[in-house]
C-alpha atoms as a PDB file:
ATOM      1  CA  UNK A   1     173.258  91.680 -28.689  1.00  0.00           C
ATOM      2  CA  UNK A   2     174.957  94.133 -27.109  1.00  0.00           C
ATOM      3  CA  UNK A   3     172.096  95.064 -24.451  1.00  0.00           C
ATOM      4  CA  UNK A   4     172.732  91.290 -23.634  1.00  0.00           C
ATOM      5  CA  UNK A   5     176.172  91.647 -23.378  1.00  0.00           C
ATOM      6  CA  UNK A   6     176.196  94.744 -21.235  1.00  0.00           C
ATOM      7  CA  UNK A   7     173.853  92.981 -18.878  1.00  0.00           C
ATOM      8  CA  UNK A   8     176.114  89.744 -18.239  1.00  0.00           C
ATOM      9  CA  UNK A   9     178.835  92.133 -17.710  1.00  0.00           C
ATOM     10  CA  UNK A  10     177.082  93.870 -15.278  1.00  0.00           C
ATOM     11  CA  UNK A  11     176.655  90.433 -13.557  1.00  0.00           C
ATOM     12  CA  UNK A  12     179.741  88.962 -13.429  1.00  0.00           C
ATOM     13  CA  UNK A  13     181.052  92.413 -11.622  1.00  0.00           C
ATOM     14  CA  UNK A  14     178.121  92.609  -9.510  1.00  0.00           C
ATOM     15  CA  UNK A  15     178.736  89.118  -8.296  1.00  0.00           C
ATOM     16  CA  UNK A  16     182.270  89.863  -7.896  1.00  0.00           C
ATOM     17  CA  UNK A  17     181.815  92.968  -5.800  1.00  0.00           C
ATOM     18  CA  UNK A  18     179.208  91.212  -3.680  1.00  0.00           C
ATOM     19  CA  UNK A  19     181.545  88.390  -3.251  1.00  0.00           C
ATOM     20  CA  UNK A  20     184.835  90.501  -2.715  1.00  0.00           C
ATOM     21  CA  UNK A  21     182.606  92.578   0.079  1.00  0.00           C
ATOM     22  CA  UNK A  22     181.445  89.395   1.579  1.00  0.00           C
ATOM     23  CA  UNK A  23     184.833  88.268   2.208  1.00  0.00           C
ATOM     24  CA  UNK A  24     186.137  91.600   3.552  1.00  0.00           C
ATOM     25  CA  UNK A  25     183.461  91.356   6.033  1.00  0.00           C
ATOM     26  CA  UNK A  26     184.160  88.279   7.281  1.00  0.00           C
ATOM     27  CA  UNK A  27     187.891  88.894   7.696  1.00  0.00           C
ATOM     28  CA  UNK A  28     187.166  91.881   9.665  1.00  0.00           C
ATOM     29  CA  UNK A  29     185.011  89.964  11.910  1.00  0.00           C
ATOM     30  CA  UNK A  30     187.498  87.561  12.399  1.00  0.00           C
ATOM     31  CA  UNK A  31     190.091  90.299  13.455  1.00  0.00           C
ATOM     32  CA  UNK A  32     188.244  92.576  16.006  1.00  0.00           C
ATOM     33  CA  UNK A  33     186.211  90.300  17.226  1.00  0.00           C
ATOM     34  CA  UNK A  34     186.737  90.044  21.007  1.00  0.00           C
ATOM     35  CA  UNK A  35     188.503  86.910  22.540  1.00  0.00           C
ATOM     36  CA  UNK A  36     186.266  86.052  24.463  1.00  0.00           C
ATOM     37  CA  UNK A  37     182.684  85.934  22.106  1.00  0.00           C
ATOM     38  CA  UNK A  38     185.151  83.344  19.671  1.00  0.00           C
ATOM     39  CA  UNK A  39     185.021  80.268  22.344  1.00  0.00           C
ATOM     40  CA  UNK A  40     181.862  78.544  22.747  1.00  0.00           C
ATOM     41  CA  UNK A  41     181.840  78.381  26.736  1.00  0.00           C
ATOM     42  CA  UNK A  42     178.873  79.663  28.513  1.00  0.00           C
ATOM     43  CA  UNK A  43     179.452  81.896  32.369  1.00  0.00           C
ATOM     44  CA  UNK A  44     178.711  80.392  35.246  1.00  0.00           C
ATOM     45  CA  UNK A  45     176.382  82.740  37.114  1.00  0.00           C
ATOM     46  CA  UNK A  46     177.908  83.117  40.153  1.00  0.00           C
ATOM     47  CA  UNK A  47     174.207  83.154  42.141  1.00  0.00           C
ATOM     48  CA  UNK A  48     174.695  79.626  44.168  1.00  0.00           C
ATOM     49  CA  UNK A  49     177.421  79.150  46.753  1.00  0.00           C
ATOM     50  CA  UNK A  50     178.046  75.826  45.201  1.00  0.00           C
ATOM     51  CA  UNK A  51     178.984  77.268  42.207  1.00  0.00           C
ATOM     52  CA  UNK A  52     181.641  80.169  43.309  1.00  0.00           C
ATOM     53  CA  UNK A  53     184.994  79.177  42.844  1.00  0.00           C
ATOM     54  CA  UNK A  54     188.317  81.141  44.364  1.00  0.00           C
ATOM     55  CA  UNK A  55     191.606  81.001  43.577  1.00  0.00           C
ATOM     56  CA  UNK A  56     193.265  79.229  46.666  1.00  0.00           C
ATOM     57  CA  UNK A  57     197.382  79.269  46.661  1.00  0.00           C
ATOM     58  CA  UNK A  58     198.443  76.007  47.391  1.00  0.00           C
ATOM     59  CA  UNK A  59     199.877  75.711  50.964  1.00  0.00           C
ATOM     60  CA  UNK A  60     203.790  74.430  50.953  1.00  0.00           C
ATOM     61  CA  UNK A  61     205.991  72.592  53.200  1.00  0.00           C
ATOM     62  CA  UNK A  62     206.093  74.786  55.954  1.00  0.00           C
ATOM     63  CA  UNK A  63     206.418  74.951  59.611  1.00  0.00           C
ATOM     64  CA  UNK A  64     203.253  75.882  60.600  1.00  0.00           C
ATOM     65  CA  UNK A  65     204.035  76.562  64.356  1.00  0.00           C
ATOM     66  CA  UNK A  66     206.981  79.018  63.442  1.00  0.00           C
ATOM     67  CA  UNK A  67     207.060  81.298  66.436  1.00  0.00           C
ATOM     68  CA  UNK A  68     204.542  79.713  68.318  1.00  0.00           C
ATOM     69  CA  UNK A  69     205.890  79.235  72.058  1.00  0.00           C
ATOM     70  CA  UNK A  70     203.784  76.273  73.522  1.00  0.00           C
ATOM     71  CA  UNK A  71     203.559  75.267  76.752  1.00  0.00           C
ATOM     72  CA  UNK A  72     201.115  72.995  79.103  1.00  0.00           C
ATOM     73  CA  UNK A  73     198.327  75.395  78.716  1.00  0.00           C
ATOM     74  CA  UNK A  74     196.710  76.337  75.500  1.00  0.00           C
ATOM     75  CA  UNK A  75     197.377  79.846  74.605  1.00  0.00           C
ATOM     76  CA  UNK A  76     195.092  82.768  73.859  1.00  0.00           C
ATOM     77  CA  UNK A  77     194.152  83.853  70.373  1.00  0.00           C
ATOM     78  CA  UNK A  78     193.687  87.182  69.575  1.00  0.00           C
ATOM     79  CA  UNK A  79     189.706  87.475  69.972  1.00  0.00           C
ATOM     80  CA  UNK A  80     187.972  88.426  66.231  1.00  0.00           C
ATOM     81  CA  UNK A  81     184.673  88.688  66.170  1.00  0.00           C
ATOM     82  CA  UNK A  82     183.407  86.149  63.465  1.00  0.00           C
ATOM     83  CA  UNK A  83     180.243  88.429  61.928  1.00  0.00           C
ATOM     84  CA  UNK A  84     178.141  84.699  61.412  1.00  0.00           C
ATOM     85  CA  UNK A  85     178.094  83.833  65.088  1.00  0.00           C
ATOM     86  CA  UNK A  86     177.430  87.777  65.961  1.00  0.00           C
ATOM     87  CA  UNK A  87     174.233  87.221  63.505  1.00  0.00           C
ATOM     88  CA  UNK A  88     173.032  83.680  65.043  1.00  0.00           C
ATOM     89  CA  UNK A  89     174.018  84.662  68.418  1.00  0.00           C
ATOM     90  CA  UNK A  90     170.757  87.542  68.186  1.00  0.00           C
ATOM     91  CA  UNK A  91     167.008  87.279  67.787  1.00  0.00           C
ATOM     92  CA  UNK A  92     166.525  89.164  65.137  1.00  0.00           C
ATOM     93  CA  UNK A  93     169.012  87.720  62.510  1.00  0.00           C
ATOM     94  CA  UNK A  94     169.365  83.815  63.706  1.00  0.00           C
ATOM     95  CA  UNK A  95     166.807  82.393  61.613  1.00  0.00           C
ATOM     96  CA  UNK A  96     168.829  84.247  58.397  1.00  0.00           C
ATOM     97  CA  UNK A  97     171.942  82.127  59.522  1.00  0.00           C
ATOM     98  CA  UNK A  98     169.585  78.653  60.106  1.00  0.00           C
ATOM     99  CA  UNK A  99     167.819  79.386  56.522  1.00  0.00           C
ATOM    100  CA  UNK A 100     171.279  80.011  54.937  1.00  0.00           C
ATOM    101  CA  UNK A 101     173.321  77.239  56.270  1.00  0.00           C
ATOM    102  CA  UNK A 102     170.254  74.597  55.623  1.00  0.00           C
ATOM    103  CA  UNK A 103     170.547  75.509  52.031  1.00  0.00           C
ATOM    104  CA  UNK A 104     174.161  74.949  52.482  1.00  0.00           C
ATOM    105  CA  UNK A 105     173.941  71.437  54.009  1.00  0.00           C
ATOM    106  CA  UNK A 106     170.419  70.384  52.742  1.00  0.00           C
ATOM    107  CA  UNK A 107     169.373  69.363  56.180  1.00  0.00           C
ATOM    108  CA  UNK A 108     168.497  71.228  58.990  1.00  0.00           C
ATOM    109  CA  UNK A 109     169.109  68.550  61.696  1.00  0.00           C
ATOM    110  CA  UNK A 110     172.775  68.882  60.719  1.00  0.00           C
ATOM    111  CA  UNK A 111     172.706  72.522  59.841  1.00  0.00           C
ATOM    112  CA  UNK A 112     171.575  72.803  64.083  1.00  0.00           C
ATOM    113  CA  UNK A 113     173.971  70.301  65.251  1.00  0.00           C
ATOM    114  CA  UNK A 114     176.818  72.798  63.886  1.00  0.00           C
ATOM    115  CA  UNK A 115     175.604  75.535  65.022  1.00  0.00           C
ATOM    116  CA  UNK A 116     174.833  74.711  68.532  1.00  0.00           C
ATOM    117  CA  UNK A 117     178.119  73.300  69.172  1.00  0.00           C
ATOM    118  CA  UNK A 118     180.114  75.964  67.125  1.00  0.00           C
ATOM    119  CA  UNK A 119     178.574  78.718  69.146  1.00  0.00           C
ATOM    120  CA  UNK A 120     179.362  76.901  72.673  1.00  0.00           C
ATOM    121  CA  UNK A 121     182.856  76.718  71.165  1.00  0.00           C
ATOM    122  CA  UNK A 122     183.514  80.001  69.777  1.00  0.00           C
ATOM    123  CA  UNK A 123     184.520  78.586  66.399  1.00  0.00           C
ATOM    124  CA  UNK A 124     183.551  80.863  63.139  1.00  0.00           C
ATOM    125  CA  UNK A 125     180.724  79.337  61.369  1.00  0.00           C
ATOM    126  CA  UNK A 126     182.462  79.132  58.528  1.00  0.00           C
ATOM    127  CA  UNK A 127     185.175  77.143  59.102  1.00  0.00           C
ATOM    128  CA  UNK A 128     183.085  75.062  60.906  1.00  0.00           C
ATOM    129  CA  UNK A 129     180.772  74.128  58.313  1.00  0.00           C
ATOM    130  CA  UNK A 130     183.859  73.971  55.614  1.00  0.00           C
ATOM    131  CA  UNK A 131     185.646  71.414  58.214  1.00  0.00           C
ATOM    132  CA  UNK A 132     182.395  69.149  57.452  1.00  0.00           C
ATOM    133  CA  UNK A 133     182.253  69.573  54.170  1.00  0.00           C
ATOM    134  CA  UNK A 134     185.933  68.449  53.923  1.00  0.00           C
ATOM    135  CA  UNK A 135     185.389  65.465  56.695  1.00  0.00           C
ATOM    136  CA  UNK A 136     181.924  64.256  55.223  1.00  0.00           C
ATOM    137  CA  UNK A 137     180.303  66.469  52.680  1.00  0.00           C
ATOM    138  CA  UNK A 138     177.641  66.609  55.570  1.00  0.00           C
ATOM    139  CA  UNK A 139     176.826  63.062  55.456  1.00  0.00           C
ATOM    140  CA  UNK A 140     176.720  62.430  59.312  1.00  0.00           C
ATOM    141  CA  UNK A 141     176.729  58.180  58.210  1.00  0.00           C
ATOM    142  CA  UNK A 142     179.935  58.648  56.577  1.00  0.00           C
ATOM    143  CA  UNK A 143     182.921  56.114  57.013  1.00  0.00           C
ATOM    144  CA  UNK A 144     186.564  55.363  56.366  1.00  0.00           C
ATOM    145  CA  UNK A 145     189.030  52.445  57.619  1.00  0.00           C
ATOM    146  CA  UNK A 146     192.177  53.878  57.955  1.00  0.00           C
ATOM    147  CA  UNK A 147     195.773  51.505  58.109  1.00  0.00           C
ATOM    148  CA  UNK A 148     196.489  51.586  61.404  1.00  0.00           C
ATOM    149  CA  UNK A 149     192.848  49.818  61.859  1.00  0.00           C
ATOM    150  CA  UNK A 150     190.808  52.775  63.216  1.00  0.00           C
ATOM    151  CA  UNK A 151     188.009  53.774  61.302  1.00  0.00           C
ATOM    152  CA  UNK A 152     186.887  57.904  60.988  1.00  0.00           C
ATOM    153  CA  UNK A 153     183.075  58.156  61.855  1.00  0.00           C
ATOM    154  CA  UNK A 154     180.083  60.626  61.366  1.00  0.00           C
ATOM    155  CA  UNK A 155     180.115  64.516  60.325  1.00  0.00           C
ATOM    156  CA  UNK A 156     183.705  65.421  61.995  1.00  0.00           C
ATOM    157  CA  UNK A 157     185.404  61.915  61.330  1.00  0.00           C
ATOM    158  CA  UNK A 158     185.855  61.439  64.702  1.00  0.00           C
ATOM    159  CA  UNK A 159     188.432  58.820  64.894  1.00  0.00           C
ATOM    160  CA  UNK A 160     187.563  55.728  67.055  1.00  0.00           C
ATOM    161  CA  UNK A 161     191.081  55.463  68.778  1.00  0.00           C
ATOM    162  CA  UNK A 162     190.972  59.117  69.785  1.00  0.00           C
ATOM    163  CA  UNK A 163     187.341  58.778  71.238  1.00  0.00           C
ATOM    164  CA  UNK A 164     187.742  55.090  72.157  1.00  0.00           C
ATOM    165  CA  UNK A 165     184.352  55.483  74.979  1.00  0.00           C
ATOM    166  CA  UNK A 166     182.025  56.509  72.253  1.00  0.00           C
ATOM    167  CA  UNK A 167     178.900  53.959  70.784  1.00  0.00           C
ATOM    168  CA  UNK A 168     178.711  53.199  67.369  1.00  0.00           C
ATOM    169  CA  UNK A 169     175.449  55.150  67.599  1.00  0.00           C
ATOM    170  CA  UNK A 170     177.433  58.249  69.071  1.00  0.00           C
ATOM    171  CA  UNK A 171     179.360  58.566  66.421  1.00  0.00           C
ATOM    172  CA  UNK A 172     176.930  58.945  64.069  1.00  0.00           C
ATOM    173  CA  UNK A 173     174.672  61.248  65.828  1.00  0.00           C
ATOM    174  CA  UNK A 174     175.151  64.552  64.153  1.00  0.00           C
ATOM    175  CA  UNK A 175     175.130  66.583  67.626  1.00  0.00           C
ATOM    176  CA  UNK A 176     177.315  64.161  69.439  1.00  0.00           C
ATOM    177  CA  UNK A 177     179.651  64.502  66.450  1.00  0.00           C
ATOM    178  CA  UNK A 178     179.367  68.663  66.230  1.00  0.00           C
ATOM    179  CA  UNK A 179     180.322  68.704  70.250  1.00  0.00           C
ATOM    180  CA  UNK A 180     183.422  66.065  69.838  1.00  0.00           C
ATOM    181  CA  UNK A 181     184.888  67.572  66.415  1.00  0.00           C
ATOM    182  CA  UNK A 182     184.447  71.438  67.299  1.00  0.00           C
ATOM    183  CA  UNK A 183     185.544  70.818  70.693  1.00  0.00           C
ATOM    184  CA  UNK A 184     188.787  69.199  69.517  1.00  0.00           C
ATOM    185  CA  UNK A 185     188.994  71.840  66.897  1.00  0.00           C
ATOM    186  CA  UNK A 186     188.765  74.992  69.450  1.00  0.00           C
ATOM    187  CA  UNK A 187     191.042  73.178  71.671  1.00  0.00           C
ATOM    188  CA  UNK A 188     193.284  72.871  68.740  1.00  0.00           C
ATOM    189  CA  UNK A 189     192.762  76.576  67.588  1.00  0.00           C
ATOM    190  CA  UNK A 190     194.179  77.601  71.157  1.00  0.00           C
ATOM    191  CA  UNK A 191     196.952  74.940  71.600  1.00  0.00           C
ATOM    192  CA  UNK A 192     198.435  75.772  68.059  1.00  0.00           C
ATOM    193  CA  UNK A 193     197.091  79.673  67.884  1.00  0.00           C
ATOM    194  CA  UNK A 194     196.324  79.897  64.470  1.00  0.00           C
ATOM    195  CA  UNK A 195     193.843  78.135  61.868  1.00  0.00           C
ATOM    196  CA  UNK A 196     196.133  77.077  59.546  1.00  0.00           C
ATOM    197  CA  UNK A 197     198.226  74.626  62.460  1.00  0.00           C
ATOM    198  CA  UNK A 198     194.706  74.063  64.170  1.00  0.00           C
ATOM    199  CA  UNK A 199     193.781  72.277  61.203  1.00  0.00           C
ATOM    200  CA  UNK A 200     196.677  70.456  60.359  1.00  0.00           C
ATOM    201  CA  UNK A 201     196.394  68.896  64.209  1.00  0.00           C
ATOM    202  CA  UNK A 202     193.445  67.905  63.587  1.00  0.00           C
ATOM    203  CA  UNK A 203     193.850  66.002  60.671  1.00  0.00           C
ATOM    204  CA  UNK A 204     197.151  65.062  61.016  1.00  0.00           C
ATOM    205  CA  UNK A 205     197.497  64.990  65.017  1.00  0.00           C
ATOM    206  CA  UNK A 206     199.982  67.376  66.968  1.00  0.00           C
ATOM    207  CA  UNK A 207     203.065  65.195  66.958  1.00  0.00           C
ATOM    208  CA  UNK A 208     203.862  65.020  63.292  1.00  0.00           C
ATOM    209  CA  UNK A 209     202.654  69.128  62.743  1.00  0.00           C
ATOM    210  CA  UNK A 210     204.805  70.051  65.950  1.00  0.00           C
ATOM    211  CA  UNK A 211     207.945  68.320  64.332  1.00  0.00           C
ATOM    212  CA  UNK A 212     207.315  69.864  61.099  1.00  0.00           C
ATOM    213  CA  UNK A 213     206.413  66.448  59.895  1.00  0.00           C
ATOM    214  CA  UNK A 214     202.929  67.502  58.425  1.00  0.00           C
ATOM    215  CA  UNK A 215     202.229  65.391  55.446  1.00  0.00           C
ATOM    216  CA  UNK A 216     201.275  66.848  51.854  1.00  0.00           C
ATOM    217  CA  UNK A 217     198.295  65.363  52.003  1.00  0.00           C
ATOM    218  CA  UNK A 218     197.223  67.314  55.273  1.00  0.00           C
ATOM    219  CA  UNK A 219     198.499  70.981  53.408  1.00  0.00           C
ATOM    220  CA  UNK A 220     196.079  69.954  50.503  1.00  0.00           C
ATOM    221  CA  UNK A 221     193.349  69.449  53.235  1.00  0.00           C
ATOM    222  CA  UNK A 222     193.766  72.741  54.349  1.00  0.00           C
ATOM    223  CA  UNK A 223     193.850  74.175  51.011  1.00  0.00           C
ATOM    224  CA  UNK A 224     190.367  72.438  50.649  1.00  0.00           C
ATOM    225  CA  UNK A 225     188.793  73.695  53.512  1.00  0.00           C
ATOM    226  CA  UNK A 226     190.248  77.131  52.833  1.00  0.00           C
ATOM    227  CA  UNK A 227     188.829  77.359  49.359  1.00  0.00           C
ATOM    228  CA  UNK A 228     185.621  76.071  50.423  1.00  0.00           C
ATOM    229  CA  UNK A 229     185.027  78.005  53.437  1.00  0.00           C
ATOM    230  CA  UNK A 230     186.180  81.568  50.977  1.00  0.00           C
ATOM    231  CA  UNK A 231     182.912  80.471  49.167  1.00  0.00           C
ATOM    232  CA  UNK A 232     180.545  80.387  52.437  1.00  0.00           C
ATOM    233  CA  UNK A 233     182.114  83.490  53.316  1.00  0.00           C
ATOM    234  CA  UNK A 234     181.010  85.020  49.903  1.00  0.00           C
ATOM    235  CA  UNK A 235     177.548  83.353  49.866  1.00  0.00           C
ATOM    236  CA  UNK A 236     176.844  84.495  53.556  1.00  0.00           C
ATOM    237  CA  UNK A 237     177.816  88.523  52.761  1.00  0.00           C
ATOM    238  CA  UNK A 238     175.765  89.148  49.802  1.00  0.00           C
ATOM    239  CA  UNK A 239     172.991  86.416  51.027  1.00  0.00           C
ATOM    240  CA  UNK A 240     172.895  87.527  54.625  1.00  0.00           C
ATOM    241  CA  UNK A 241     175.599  90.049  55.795  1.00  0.00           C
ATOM    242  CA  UNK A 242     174.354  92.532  52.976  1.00  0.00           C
ATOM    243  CA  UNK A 243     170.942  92.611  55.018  1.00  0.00           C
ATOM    244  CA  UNK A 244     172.587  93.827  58.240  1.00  0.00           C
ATOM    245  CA  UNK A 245     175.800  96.021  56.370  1.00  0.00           C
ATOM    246  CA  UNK A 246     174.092  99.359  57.818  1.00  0.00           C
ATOM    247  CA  UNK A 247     176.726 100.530  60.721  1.00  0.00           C
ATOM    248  CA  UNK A 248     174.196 101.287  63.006  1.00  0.00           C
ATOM    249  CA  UNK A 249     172.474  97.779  63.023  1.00  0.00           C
ATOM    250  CA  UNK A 250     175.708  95.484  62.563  1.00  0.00           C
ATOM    251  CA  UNK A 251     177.531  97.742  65.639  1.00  0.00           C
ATOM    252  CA  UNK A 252     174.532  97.255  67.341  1.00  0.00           C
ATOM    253  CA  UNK A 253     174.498  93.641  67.275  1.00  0.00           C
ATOM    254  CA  UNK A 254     178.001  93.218  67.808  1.00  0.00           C
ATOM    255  CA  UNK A 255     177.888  95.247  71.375  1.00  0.00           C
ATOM    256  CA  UNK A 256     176.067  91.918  72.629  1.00  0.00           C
END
């Protein structure tokens, strides 16, 4: 009786420690657990251009041509050597900047048309390929009616007031489209002398950005097109850049 006793004592306690330690446990876990392992979200793996994503301030009412003095002649930006067209412009690393940018775009016919026409015009690859993502997510068919009654075609939106001799068919040709927008764009980037203005005129057309009448919409175009082109610029360094980082070669290239 009292072997049988002793033993369902033992049990009861034994059950009770097990329990009291389980709980303990638990709590503690609870406690010092790090933040971050307690929510059930997964990282992104950051190994896809698509799928970087930067902080981009958004840009306010400002007057983008503060202390720019314009005249009847565009003006002269200070010349900075954009390291993509240094790369494309040489034999030996142009096919890295064709590979990367058709992985960008997903077609190479458009991927060329950009190139070509951003290298005649001196505009960094970067923002030119973020200034077609923005227009047409690189669909060179794309189309929108605006009010007035115009209607933005192809890659670069060209409007068909602004180019009012252009074909249907011209407008949707990818190359015609490149030489048109980036044209406009570097003549934009040298009437306005800096990127952020450049882009508002080209969205928005100089009169309303030179009066400081840029709408909101336009700033949160820029914003877009500065976000996206701070993820090419990231992809392109570690997936091409990187390959040519030694001083010797990249000084090299850029002497020519």
């Amino acid at each position: 009786m009292n072997f049988e006793r002793t033993y369902v004592t033992k049990l009861v306690w034994g059950t009770f420690a097990f329990s009291l330690f389980f709980i303990l446990f638990c709590t503690a876990v609870f406690v010092f657990l790090p933040a971050d392992s307690k929510n059930n979200t997964v990282p992104v793996r950051a190994s896809s251009v698509t799928q970087l994503s930067l902080e981009i301030p958004e840009i306010e009412e400002i007057d983008l041509f503060e202390n720019v003095d314009f005249s009847e002649q565009p003006v002269e930006l200070s010349h900075k050597e954009d390291s993509g067209l240094v790369l494309y412009r040489q034999p030996q690393s142009k096919a890295a900047v064709e590979w990367f940018y058709s992985r960008i775009t997903n077609d190479r016919d458009i991927t060329m048309a950009i190139l070509s026409s951003a290298d005649k015009f001196d505009v960094p690859l970067s923002l030119a390929f973020a200034l077609a993502y923005t227009e047409s997510q690189y669909k060179s068919n794309a189309m929108h009616k605006n009010a007035n009654g115009s209607v933005d075609r192809g890659l670069f939106q060209l409007n068909s007031n602004s180019w009012p001799n252009l074909t249907e068919a011209d407008f949707y040709n990818p190359k015609t489209s490149a030489y048109y927008g980036l044209s406009h764009l570097n003549y934009c980037l040298k009437t306005a002398g800096n990127e952020i203005a450049a882009l508002a005129m080209y969205n928005a057309g100089s009169t309303k950005v030179r009066h400081n009448n840029t709408p909101q919409t336009t700033l949160n175009y820029i914003s877009q097109i500065q976000k996206y082109r701070g993820m090419l610029e990231q992809g392109f360094a570690t997936e091409v850049l990187a390959f040519y980082d030694g001083e010797s070669d990249y000084k090299l290239l850029a002497k020519y």
